[in-house]
PDB file of N, CA and C in Angstrom:
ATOM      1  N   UNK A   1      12.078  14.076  -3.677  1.00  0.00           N
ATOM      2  CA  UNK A   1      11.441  12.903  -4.257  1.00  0.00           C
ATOM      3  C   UNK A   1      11.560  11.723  -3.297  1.00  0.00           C
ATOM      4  N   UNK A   2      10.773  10.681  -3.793  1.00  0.00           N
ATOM      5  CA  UNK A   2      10.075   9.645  -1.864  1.00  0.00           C
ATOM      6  C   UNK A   2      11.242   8.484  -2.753  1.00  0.00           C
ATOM      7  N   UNK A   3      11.745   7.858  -2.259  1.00  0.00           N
ATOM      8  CA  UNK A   3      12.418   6.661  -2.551  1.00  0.00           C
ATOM      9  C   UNK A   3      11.280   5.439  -2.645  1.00  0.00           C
ATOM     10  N   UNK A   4       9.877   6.191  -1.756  1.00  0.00           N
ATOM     11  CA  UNK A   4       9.077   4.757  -1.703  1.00  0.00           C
ATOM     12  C   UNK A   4       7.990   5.081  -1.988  1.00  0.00           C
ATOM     13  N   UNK A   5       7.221   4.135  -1.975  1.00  0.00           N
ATOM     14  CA  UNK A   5       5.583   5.010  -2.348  1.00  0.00           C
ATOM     15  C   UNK A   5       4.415   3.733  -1.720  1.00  0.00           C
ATOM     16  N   UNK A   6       3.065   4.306  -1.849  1.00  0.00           N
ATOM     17  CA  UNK A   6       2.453   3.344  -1.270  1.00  0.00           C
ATOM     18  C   UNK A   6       1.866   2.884  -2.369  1.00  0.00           C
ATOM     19  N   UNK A   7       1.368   1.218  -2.291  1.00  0.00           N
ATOM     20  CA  UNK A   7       0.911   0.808  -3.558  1.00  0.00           C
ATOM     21  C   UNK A   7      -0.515  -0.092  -2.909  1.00  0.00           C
ATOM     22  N   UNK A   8      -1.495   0.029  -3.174  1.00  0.00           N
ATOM     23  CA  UNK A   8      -2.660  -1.289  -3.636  1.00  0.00           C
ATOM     24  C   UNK A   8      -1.960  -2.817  -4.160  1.00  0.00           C
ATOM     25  N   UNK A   9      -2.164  -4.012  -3.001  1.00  0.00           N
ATOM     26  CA  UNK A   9      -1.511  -4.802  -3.556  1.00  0.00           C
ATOM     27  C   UNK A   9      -2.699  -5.699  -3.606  1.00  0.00           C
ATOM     28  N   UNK A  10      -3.010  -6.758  -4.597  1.00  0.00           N
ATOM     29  CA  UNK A  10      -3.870  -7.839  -4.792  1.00  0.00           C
ATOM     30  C   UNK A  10      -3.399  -9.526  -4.643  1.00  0.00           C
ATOM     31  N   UNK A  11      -3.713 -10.183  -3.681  1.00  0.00           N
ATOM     32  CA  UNK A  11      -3.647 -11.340  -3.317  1.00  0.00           C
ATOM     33  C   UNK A  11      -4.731 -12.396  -2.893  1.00  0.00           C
ATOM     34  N   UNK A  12      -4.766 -13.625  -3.773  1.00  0.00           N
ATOM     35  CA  UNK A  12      -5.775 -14.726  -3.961  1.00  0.00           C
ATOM     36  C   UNK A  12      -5.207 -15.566  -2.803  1.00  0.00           C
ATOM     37  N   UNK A  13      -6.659 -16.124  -2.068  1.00  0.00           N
ATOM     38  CA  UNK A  13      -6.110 -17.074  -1.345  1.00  0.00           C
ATOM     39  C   UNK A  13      -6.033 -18.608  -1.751  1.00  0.00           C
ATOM     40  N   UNK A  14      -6.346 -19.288  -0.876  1.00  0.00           N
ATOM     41  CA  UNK A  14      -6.049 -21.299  -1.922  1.00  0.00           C
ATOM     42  C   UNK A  14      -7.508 -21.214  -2.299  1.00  0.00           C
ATOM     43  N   UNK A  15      -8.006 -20.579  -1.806  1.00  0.00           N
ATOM     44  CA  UNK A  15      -9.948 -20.199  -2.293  1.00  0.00           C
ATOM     45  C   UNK A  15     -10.462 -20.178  -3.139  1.00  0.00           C
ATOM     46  N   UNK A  16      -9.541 -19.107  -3.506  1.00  0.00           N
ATOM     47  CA  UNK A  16      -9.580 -18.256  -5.099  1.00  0.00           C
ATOM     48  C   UNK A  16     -10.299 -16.902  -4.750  1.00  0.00           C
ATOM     49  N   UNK A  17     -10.276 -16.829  -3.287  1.00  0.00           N
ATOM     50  CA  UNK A  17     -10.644 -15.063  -2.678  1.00  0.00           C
ATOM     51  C   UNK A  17     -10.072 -14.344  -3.138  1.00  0.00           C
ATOM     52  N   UNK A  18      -9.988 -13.044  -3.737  1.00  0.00           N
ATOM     53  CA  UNK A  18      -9.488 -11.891  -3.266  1.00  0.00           C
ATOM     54  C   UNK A  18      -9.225 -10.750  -2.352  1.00  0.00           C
ATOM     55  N   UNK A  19      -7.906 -10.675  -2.072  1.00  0.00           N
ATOM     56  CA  UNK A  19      -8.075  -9.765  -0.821  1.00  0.00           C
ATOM     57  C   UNK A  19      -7.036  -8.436  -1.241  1.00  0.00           C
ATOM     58  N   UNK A  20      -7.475  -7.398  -1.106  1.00  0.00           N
ATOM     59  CA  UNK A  20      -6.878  -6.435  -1.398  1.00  0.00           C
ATOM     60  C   UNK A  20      -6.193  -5.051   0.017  1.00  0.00           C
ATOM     61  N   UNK A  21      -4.843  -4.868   0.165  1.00  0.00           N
ATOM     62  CA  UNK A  21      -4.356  -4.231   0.943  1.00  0.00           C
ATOM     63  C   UNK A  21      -3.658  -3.005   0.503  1.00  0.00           C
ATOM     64  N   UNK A  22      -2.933  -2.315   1.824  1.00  0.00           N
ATOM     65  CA  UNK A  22      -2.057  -1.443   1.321  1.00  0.00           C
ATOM     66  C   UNK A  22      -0.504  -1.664   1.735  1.00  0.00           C
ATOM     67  N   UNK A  23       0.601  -1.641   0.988  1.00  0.00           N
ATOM     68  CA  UNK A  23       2.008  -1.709   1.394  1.00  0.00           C
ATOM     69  C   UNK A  23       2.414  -0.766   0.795  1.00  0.00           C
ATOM     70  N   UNK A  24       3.681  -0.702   1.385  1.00  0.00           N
ATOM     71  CA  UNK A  24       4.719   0.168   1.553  1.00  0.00           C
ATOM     72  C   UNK A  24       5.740  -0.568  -0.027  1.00  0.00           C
ATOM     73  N   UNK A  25       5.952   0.477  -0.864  1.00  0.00           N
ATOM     74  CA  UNK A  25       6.981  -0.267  -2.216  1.00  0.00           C
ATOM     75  C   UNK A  25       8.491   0.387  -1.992  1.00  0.00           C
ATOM     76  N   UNK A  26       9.137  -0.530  -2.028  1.00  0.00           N
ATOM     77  CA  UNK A  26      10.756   0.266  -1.990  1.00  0.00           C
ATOM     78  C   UNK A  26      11.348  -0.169  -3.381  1.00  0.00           C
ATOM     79  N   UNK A  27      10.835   0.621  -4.704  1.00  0.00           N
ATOM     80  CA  UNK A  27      11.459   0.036  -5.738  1.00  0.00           C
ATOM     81  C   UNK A  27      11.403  -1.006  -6.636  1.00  0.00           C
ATOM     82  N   UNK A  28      11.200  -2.041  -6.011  1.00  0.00           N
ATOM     83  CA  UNK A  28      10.511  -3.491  -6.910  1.00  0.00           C
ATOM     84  C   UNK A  28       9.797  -4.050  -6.640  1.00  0.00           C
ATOM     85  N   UNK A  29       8.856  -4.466  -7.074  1.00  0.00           N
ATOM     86  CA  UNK A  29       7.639  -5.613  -6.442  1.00  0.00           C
ATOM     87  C   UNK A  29       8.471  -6.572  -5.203  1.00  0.00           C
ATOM     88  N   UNK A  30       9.290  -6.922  -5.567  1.00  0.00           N
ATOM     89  CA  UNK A  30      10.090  -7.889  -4.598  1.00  0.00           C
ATOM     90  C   UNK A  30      10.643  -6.689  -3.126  1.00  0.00           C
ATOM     91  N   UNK A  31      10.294  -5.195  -3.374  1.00  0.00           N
ATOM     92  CA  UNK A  31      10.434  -4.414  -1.529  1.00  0.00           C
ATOM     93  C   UNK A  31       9.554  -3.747  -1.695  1.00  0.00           C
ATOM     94  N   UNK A  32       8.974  -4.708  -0.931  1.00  0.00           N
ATOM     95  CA  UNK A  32       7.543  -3.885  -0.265  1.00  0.00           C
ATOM     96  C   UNK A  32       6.854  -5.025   1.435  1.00  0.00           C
ATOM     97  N   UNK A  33       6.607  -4.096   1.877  1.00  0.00           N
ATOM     98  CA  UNK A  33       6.108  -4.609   2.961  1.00  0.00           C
ATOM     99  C   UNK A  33       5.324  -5.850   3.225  1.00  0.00           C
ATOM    100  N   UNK A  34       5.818  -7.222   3.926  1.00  0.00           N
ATOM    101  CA  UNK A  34       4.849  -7.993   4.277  1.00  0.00           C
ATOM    102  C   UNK A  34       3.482  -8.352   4.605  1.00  0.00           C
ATOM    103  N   UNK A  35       3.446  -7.383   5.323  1.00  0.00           N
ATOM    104  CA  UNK A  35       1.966  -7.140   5.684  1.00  0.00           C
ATOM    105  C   UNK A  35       1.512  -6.044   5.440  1.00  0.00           C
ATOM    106  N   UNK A  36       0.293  -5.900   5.456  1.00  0.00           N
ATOM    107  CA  UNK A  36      -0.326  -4.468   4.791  1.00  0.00           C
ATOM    108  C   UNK A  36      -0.328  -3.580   5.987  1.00  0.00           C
ATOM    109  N   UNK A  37      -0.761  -2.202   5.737  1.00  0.00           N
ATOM    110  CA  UNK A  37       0.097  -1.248   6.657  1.00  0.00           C
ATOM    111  C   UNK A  37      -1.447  -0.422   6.975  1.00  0.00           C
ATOM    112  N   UNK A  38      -1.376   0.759   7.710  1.00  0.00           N
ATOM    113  CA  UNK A  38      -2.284   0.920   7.961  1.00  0.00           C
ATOM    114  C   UNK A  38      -1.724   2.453   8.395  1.00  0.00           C
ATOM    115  N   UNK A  39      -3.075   3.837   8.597  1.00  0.00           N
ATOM    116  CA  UNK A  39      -2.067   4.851   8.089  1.00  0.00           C
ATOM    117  C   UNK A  39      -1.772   5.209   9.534  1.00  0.00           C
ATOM    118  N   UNK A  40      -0.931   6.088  10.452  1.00  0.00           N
ATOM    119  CA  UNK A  40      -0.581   6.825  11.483  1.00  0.00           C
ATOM    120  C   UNK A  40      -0.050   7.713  11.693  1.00  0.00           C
ATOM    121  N   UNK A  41       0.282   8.474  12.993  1.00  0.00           N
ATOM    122  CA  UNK A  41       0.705   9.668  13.127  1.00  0.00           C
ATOM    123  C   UNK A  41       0.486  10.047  14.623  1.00  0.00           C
ATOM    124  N   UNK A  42       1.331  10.947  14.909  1.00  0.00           N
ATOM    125  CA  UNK A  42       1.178  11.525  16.529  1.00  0.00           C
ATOM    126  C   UNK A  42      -0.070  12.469  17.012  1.00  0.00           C
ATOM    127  N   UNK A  43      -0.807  12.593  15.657  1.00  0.00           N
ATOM    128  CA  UNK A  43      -1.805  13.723  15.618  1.00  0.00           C
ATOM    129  C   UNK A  43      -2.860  13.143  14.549  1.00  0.00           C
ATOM    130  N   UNK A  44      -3.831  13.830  14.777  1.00  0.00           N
ATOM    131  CA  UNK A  44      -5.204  13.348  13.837  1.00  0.00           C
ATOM    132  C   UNK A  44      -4.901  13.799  12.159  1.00  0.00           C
ATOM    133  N   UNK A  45      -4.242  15.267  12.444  1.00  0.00           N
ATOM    134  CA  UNK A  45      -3.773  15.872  11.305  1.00  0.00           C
ATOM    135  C   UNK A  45      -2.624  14.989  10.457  1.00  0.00           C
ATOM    136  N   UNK A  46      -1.630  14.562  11.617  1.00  0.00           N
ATOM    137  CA  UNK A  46      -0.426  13.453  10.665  1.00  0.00           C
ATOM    138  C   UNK A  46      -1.279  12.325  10.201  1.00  0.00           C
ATOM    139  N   UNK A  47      -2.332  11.876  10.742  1.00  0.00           N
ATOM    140  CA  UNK A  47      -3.219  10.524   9.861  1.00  0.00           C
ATOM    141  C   UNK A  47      -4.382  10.675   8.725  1.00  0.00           C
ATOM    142  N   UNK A  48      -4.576  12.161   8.752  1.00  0.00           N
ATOM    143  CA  UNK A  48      -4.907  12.698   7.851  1.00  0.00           C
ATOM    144  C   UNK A  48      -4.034  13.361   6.443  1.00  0.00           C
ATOM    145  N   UNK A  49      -2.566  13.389   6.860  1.00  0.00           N
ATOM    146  CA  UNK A  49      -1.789  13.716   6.034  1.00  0.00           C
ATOM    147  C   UNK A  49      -1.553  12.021   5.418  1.00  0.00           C
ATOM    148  N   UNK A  50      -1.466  11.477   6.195  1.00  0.00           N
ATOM    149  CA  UNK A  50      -0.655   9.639   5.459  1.00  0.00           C
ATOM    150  C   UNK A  50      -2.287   9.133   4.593  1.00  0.00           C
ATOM    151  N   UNK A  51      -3.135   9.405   5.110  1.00  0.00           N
ATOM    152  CA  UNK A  51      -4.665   8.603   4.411  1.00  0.00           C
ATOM    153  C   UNK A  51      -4.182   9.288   2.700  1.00  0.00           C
ATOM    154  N   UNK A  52      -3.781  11.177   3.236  1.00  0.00           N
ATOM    155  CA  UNK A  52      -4.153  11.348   1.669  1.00  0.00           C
ATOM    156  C   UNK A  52      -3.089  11.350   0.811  1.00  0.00           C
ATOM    157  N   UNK A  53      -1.548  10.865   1.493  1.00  0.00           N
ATOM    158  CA  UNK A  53      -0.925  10.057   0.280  1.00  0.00           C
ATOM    159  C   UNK A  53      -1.140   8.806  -0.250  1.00  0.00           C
ATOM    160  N   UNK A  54      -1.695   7.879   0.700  1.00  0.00           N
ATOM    161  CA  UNK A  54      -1.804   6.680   0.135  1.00  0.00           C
ATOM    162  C   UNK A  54      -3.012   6.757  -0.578  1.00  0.00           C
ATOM    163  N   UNK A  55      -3.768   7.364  -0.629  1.00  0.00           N
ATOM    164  CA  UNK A  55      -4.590   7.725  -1.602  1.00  0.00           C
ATOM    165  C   UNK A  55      -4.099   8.048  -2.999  1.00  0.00           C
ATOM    166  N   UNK A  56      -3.600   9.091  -2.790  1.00  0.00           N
ATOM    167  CA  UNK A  56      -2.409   9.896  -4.297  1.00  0.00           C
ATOM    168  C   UNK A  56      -1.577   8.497  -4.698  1.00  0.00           C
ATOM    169  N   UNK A  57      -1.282   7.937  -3.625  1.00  0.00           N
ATOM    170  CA  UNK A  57      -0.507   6.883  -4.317  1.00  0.00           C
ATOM    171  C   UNK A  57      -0.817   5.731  -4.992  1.00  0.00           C
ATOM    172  N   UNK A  58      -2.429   5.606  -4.210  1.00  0.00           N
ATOM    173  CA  UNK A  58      -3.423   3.842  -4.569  1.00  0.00           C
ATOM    174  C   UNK A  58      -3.951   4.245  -6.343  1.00  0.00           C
ATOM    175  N   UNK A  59      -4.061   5.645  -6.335  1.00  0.00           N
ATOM    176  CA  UNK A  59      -4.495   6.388  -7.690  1.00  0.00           C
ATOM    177  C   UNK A  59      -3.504   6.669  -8.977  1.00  0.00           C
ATOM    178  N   UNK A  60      -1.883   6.913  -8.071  1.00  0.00           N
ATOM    179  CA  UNK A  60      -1.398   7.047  -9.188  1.00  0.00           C
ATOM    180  C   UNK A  60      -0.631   5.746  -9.678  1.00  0.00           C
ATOM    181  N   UNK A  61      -0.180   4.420  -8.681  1.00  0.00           N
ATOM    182  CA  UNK A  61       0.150   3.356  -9.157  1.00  0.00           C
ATOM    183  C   UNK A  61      -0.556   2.309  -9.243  1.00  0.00           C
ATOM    184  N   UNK A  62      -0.182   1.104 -10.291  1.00  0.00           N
ATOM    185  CA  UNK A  62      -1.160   0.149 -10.911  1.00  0.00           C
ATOM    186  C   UNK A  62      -1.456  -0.850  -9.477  1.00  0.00           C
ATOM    187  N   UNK A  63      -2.092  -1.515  -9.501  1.00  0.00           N
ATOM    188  CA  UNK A  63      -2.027  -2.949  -9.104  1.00  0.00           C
ATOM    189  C   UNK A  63      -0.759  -3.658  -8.920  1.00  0.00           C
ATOM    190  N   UNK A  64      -0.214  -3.957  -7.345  1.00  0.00           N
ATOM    191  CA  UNK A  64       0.624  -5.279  -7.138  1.00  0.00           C
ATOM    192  C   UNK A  64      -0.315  -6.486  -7.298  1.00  0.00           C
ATOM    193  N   UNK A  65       0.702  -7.361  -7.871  1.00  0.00           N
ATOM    194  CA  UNK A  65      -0.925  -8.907  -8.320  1.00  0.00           C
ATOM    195  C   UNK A  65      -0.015 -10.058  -7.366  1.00  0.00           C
ATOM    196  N   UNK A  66      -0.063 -10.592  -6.728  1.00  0.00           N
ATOM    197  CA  UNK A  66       0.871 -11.790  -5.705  1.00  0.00           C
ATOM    198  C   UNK A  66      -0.307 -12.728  -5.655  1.00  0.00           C
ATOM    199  N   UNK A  67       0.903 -13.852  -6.449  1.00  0.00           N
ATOM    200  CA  UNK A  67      -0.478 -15.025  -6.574  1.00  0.00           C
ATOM    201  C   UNK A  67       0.299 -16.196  -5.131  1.00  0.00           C
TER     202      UNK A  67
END
């Protein structure tokens, strides 16, 4: 079992834009990655393996909302 998972996070700017990313969650809304992440690997196949967890993951958890 992953200690972390990837989440869809949602953030307004002074605009009132929305901009939507991906981070890294360690447990509470308060650990998760600063900046949004982006997927990689040493091989086409390892960035094809990370696209389709953060997928499984953008699907199976809700919305981060950071106003």
């Amino acid at each position: 079992m992953h200690t972390w998972h990837y989440q869809i996070r949602k953030t307004t700017n002074t605009e009132g834009d929305d901009w939507f990313d991906v981070v890294e969650m360690y447990g509470t809304p308060l650990g998760h990655t600063c900046s949004g992440i982006r997927p990689g690997g040493a091989t086409k196949a390892e960035v094809i393996k990370d696209l389709t967890r953060m997928l499984a993951d953008a699907k199976r958890y809700r919305v981060l909302v950071e106003k």
